[in-house]
PDB file of N, CA and C in Angstrom:
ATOM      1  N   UNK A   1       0.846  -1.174   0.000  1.00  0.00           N
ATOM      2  CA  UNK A   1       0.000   0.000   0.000  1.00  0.00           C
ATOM      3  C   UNK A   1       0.891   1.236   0.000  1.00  0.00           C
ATOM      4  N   UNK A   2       0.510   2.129  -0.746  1.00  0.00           N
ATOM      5  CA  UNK A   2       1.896   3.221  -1.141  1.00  0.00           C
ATOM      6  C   UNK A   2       1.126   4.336  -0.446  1.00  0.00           C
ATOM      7  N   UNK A   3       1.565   5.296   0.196  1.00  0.00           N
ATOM      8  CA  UNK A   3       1.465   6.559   0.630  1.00  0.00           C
ATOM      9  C   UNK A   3       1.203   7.770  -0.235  1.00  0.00           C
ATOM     10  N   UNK A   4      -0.059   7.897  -0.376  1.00  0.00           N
ATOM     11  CA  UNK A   4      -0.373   9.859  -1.449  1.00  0.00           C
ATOM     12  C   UNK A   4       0.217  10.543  -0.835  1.00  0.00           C
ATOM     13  N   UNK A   5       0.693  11.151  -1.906  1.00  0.00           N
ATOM     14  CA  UNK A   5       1.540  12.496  -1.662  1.00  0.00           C
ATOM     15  C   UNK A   5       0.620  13.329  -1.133  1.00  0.00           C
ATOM     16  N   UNK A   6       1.140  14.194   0.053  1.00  0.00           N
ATOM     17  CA  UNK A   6      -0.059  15.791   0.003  1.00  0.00           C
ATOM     18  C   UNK A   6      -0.011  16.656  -1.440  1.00  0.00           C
ATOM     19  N   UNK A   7      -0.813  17.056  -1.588  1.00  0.00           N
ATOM     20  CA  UNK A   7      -1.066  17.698  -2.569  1.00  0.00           C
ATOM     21  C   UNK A   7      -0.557  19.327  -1.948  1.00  0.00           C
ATOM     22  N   UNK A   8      -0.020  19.940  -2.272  1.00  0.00           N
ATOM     23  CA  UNK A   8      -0.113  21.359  -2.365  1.00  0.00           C
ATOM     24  C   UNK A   8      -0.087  22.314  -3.184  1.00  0.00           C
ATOM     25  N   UNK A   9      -0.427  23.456  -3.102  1.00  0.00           N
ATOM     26  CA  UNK A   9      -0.453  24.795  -3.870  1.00  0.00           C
ATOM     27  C   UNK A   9       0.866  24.975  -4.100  1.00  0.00           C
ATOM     28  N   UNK A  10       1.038  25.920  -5.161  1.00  0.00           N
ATOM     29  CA  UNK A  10       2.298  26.500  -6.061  1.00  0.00           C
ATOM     30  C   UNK A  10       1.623  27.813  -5.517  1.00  0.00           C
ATOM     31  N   UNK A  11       0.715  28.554  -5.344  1.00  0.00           N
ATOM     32  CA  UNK A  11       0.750  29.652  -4.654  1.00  0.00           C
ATOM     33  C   UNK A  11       1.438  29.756  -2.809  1.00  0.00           C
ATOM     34  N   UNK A  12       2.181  31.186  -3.195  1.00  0.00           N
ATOM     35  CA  UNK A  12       2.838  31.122  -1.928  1.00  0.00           C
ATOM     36  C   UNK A  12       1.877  32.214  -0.993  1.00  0.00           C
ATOM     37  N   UNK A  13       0.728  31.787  -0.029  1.00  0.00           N
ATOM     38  CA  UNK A  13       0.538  32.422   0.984  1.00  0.00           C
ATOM     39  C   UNK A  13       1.249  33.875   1.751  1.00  0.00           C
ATOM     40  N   UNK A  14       0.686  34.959   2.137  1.00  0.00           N
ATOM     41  CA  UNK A  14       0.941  35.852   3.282  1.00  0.00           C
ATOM     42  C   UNK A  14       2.349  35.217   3.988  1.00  0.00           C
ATOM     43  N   UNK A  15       1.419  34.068   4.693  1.00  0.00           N
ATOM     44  CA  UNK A  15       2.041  33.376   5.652  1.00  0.00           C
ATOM     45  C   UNK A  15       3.412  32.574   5.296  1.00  0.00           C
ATOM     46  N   UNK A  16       3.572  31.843   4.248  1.00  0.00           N
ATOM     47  CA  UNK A  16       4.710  31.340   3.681  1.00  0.00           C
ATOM     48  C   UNK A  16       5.636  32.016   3.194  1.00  0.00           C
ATOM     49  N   UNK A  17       5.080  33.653   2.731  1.00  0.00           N
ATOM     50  CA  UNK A  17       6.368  34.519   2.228  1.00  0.00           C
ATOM     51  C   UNK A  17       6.852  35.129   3.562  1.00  0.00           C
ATOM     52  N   UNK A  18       6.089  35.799   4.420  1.00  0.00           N
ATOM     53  CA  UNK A  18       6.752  36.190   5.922  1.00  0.00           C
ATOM     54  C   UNK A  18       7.708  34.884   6.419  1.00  0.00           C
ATOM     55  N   UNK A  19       7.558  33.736   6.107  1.00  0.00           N
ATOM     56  CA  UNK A  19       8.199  32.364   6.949  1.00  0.00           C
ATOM     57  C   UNK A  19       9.577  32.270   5.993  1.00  0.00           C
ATOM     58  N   UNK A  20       9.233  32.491   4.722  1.00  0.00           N
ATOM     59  CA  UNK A  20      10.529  32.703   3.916  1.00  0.00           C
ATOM     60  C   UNK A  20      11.549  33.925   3.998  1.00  0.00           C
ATOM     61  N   UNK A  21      10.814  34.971   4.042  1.00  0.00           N
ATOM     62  CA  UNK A  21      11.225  36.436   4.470  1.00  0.00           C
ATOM     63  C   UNK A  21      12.185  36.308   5.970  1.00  0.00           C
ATOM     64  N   UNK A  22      11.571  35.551   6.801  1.00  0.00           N
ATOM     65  CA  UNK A  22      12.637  35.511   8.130  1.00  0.00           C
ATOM     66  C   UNK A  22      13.375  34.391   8.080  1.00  0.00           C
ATOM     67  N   UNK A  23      13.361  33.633   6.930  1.00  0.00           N
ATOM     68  CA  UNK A  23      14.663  32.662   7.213  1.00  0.00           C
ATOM     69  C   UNK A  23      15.835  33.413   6.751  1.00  0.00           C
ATOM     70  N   UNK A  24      15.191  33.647   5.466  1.00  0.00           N
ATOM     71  CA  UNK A  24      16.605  34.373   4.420  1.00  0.00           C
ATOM     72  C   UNK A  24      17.486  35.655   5.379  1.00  0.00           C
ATOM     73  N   UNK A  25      16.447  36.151   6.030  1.00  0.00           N
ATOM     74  CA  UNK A  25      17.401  36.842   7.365  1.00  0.00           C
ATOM     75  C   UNK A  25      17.711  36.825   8.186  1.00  0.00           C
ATOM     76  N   UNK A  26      17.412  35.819   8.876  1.00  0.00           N
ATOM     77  CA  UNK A  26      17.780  34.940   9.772  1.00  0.00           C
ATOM     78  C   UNK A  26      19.302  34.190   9.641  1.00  0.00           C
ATOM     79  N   UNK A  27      19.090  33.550   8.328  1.00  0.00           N
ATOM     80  CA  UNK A  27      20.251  32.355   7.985  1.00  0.00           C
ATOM     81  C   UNK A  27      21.104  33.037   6.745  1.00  0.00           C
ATOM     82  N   UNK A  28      20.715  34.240   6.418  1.00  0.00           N
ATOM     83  CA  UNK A  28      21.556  35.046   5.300  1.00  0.00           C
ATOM     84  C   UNK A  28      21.860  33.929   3.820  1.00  0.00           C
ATOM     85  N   UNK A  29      20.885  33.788   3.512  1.00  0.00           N
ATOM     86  CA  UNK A  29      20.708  32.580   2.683  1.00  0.00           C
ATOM     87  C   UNK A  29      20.634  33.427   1.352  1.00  0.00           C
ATOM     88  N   UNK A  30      21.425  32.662   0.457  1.00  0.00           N
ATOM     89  CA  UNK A  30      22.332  33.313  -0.625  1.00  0.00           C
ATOM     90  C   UNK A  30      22.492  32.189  -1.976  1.00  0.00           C
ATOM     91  N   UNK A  31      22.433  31.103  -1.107  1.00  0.00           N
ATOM     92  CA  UNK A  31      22.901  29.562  -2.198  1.00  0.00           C
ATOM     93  C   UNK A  31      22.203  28.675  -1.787  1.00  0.00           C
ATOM     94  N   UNK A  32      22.219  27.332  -2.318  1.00  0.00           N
ATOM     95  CA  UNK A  32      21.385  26.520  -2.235  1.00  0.00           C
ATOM     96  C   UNK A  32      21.773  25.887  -0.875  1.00  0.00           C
ATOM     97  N   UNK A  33      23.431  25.694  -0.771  1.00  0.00           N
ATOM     98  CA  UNK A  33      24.225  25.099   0.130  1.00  0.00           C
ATOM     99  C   UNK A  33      23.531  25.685   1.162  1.00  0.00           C
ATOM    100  N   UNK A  34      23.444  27.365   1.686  1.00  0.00           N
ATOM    101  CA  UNK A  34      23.075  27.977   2.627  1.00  0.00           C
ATOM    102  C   UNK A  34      21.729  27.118   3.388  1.00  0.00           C
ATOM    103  N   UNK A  35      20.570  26.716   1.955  1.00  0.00           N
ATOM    104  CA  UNK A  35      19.395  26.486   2.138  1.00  0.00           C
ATOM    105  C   UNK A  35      19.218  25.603   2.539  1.00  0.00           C
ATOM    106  N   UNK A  36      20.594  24.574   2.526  1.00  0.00           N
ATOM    107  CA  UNK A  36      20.963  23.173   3.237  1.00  0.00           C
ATOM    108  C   UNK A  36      21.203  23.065   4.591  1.00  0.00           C
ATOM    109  N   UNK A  37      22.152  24.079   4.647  1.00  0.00           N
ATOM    110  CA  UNK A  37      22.298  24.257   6.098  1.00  0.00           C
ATOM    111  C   UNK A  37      21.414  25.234   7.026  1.00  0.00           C
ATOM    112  N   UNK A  38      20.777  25.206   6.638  1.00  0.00           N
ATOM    113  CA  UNK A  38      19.372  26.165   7.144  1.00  0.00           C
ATOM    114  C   UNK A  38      18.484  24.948   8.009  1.00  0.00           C
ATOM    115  N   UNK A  39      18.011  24.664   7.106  1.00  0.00           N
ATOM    116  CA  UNK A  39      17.497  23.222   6.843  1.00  0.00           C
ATOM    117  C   UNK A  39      17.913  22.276   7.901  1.00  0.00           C
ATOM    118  N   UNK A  40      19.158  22.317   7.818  1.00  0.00           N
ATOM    119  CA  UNK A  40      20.184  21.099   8.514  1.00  0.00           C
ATOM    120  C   UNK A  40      19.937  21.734  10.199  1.00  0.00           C
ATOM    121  N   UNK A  41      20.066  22.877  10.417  1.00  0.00           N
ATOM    122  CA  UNK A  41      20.003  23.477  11.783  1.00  0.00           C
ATOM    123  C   UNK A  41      19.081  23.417  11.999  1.00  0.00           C
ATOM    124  N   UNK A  42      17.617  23.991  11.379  1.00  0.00           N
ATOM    125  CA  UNK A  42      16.268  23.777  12.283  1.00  0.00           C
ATOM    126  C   UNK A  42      15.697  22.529  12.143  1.00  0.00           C
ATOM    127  N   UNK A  43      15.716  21.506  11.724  1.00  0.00           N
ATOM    128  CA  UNK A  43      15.390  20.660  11.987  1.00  0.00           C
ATOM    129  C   UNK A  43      15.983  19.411  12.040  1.00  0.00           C
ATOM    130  N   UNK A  44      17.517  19.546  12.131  1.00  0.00           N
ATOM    131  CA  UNK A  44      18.530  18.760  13.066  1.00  0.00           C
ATOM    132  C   UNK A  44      17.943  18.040  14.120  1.00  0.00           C
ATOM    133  N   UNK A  45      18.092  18.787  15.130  1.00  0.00           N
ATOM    134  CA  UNK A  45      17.486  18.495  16.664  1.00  0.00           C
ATOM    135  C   UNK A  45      16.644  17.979  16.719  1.00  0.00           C
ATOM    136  N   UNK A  46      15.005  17.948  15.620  1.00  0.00           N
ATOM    137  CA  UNK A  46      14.055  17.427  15.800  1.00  0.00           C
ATOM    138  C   UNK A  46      13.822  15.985  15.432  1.00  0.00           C
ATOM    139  N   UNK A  47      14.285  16.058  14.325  1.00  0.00           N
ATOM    140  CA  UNK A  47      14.907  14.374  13.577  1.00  0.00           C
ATOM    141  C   UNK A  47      15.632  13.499  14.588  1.00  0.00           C
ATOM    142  N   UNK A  48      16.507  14.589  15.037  1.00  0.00           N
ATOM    143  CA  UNK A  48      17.602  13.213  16.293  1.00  0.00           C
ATOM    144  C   UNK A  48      16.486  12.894  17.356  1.00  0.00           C
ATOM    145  N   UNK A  49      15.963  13.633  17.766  1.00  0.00           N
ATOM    146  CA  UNK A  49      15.157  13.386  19.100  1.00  0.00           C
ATOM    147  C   UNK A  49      14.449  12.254  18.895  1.00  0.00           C
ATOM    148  N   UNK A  50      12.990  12.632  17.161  1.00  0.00           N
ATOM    149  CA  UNK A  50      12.329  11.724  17.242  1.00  0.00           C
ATOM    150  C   UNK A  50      13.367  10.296  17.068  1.00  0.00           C
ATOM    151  N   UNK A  51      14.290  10.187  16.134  1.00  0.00           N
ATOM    152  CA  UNK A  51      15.017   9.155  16.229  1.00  0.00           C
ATOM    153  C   UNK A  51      15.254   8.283  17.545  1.00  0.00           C
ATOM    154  N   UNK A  52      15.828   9.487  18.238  1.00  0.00           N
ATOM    155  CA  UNK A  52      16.211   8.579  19.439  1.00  0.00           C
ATOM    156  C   UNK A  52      14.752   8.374  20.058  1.00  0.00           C
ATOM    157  N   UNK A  53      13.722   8.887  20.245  1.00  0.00           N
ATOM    158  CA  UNK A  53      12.263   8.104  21.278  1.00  0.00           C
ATOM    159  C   UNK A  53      11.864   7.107  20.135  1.00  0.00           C
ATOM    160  N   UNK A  54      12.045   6.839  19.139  1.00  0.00           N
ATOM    161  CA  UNK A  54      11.776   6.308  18.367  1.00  0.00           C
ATOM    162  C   UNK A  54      12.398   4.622  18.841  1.00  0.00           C
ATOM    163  N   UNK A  55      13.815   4.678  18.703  1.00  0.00           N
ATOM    164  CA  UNK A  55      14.595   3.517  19.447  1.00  0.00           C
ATOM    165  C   UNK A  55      14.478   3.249  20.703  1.00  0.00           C
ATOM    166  N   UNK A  56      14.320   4.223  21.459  1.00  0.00           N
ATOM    167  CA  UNK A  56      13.827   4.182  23.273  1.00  0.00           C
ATOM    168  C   UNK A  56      12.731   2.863  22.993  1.00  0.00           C
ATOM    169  N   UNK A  57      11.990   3.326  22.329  1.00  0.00           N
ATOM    170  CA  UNK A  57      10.414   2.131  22.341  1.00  0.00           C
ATOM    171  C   UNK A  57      10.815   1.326  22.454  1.00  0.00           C
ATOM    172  N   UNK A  58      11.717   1.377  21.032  1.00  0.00           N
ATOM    173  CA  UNK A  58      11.722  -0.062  20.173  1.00  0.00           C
ATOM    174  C   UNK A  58      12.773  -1.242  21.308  1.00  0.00           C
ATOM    175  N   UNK A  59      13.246  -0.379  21.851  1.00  0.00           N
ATOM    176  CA  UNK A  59      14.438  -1.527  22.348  1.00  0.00           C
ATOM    177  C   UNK A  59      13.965  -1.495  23.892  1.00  0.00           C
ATOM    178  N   UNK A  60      12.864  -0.769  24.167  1.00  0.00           N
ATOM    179  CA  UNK A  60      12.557  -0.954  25.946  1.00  0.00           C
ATOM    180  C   UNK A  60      13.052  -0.050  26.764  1.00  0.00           C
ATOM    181  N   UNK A  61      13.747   0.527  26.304  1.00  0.00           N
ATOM    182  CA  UNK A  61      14.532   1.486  26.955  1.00  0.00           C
ATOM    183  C   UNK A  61      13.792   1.845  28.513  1.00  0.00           C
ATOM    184  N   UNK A  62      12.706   2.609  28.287  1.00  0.00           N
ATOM    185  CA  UNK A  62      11.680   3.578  28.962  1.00  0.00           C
ATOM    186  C   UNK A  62      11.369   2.409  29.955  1.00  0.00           C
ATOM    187  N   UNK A  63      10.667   1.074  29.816  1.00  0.00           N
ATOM    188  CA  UNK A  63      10.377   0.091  30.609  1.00  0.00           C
ATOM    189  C   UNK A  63      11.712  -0.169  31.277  1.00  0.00           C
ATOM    190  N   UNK A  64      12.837  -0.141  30.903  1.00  0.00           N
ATOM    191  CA  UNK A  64      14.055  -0.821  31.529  1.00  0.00           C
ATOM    192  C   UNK A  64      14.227   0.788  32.853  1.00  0.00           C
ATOM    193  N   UNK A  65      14.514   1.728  32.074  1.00  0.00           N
ATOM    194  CA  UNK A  65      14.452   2.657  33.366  1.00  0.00           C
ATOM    195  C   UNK A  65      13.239   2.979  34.497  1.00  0.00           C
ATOM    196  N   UNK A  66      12.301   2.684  33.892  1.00  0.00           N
ATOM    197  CA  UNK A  66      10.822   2.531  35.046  1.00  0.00           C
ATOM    198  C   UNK A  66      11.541   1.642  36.073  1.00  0.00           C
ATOM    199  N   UNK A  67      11.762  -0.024  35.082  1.00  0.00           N
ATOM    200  CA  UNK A  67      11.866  -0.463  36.375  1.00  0.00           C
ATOM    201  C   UNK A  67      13.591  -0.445  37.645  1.00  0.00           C
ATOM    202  N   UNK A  68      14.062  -0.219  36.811  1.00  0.00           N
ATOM    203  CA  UNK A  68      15.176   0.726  37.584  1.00  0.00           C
ATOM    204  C   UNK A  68      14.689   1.565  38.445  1.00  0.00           C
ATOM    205  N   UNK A  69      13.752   2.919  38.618  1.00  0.00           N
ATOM    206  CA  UNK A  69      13.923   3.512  39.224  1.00  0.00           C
ATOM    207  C   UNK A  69      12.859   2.569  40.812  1.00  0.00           C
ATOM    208  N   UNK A  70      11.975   2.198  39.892  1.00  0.00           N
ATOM    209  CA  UNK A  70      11.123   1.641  41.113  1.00  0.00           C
ATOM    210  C   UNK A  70      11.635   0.698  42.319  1.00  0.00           C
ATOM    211  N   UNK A  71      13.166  -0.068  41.683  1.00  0.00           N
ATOM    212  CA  UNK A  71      13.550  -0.934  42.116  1.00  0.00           C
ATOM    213  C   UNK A  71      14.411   0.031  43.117  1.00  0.00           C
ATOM    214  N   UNK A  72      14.603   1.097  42.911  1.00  0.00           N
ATOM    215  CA  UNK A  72      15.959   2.128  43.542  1.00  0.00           C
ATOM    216  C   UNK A  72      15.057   2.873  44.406  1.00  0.00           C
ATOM    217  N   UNK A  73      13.463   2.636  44.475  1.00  0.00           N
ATOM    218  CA  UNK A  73      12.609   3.647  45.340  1.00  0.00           C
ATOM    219  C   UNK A  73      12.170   2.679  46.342  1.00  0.00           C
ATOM    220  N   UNK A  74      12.090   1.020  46.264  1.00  0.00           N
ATOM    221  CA  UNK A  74      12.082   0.012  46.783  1.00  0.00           C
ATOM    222  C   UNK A  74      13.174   0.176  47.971  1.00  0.00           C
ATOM    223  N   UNK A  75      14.390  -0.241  47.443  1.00  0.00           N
ATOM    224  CA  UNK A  75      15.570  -0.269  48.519  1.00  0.00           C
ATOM    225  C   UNK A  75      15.700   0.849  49.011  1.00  0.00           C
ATOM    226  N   UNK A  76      15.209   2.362  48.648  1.00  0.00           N
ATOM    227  CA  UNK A  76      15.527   3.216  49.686  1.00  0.00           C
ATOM    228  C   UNK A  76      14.288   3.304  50.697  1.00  0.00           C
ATOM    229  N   UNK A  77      13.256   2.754  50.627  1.00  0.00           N
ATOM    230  CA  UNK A  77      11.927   2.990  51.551  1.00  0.00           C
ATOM    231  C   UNK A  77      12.238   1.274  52.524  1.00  0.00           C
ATOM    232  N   UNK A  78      13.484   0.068  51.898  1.00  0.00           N
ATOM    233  CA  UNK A  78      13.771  -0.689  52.913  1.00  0.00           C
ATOM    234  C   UNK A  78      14.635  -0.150  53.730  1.00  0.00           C
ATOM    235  N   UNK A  79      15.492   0.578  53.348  1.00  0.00           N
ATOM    236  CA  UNK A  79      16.264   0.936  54.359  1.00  0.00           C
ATOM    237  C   UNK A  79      15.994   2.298  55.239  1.00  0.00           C
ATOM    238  N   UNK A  80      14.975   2.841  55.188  1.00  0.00           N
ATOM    239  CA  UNK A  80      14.883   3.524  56.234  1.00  0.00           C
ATOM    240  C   UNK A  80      13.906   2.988  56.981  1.00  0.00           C
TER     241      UNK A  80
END
């Protein structure tokens, strides 16, 4: 089963030229390269993150530290 593309407009919105308007001055964007590394910076961080909660799931991660901590809230409520 293959995934539709979104469809979008070739008209550029109010809203999409102000969003373009503050990158290009923002990131002094000049070349395509620039438009790469534009690109590469704002949504760097967001890609790694989901990546990494992405693998957290997959490998248990989140369950393995739950029960870590519960086990570490256990022995400190035996010993006092």
């Amino acid at each position: 089963m293959s995934k539709e593309k979104k469809k979008t407009s070739g008209d550029l919105t109010e809203g999409k030229k102000e969003i373009i308007s503050k990158l290009l001055e923002e990131y002094d964007i000049n070349t395509a390269q620039d438009i790469q590394d534009a690109l590469r910076d704002l949504l760097g961080g967001t890609i790694k993150g989901m990546m990494e909660a992405e693998m957290q799931e997959h490998l248990g991660y989140k369950k393995v530290l739950e029960v870590i901590v519960q086990t570490q809230e256990m022995v400190i409520k035996r010993k006092k």
